[in-house]
Protein backbone atom coordinates (compact mmCIF):
# COMPACT_ATOMS: atom_id res chain seq x y z
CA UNK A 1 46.31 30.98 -74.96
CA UNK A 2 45.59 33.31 -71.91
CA UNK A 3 44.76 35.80 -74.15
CA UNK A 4 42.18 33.60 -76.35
CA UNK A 5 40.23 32.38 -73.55
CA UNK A 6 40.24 36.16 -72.53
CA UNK A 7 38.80 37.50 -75.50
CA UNK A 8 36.31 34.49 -75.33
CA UNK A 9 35.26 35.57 -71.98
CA UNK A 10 35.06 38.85 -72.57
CA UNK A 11 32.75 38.19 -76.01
CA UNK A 12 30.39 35.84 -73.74
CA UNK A 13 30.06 38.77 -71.17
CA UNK A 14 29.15 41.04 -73.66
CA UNK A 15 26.46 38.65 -75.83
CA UNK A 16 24.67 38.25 -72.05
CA UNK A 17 24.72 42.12 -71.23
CA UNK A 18 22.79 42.05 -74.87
CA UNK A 19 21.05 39.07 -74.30
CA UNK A 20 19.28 40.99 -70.81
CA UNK A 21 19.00 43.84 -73.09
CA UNK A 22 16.67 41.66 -75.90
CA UNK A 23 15.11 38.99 -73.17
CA UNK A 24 15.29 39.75 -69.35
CA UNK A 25 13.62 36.82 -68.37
CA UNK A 26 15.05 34.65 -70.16
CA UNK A 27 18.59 35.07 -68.73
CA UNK A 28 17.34 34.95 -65.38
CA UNK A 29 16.28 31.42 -66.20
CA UNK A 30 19.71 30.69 -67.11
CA UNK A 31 21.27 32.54 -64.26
C-alpha cells in the first residue's frame, strides 16, 4: 500500500514538473 501511494505521488510530481514545462501559468493558478 505504502508503496502504491508512493509511486502515485511520485507520477503526480513528475506530470506537474511537465505540466510547468508545457504551461507555466497555468500551474501557478493551481499552485
Amino acid at each position: 500500500m505504502n508503496n502504491y501511494t508512493y509511486k502515485v505521488n511520485f507520477n503526480s510530481i513528475s506530470g506537474v514538473r511537465h505540466a510547468r514545462i508545457k504551461c507555466p501559468i497555468y500551474t501557478k493558478n493551481t499552485f
